[in-house]
Protein backbone atom coordinates (compact mmCIF):
# COMPACT_ATOMS: atom_id res chain seq x y z
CA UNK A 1 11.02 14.64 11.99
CA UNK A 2 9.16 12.49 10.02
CA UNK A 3 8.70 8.61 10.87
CA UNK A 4 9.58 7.63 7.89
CA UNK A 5 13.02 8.69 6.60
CA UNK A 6 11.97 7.78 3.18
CA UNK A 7 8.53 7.31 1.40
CA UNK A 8 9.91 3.94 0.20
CA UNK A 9 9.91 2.95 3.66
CA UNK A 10 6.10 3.49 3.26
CA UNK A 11 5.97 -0.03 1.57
CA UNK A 12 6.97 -1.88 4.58
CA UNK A 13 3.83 -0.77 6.92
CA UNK A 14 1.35 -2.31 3.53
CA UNK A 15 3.69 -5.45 3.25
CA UNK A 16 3.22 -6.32 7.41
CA UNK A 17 -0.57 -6.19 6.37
CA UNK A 18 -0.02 -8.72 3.14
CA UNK A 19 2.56 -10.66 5.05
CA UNK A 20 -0.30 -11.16 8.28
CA UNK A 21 -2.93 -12.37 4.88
CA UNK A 22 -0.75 -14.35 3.63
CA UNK A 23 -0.51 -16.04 7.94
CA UNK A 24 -4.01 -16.25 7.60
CA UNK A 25 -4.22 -17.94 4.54
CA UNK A 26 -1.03 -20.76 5.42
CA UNK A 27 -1.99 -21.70 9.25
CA UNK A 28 -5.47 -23.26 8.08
CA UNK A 29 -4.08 -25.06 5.07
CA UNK A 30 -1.32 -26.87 6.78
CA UNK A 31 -3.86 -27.68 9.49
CA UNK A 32 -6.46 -29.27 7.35
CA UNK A 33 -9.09 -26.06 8.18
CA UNK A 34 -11.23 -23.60 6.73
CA UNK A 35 -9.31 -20.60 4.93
CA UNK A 36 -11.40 -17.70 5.68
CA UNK A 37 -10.80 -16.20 1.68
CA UNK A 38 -12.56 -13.37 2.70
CA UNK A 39 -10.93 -12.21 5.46
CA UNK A 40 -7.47 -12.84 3.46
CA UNK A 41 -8.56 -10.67 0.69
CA UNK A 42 -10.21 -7.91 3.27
CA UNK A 43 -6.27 -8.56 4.85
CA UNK A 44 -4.40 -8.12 1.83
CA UNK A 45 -6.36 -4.97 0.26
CA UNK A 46 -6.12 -3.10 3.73
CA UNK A 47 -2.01 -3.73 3.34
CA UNK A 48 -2.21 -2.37 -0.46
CA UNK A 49 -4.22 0.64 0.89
CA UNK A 50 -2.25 1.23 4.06
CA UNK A 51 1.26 1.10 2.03
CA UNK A 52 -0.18 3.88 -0.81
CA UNK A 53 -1.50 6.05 2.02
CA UNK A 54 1.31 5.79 4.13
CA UNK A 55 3.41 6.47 1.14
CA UNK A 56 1.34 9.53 0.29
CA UNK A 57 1.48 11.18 3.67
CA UNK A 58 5.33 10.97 4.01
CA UNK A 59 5.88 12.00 0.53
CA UNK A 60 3.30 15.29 0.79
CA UNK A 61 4.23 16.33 4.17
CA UNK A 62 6.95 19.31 4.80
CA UNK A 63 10.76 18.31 5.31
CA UNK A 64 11.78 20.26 8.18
């Protein structure tokens, strides 16, 4: 059985990865800090990736 009933579920494991950038991005501008833009984008790409790959593996593997 596959983890993922359906590869559109895939999108939810890339949007927790956008949805912990987009944390990382709001906590320091309320506060009045640094935003660490790099580490947001680095944040954001890694949820894009992780969503398509996650997608990819559900949607090539066997249904059994």
């Amino acid at each position: 059985m596959h983890p993922l009933r359906h590869p559109r579920n895939a999108a939810l494991v890339g949007i927790l990865f956008v949805g912990i950038a987009a944390i990382y991005w709001f906590v320091p501008s309320v506060g009045s800090g640094h935003v660490d833009v790099a580490g947001m984008t680095m944040l954001a790409a890694l949820g894009i990736a992780m969503g398509v790959m996650a997608y990819v593996l559900v949607a090539g593997s066997p249904r059994e």
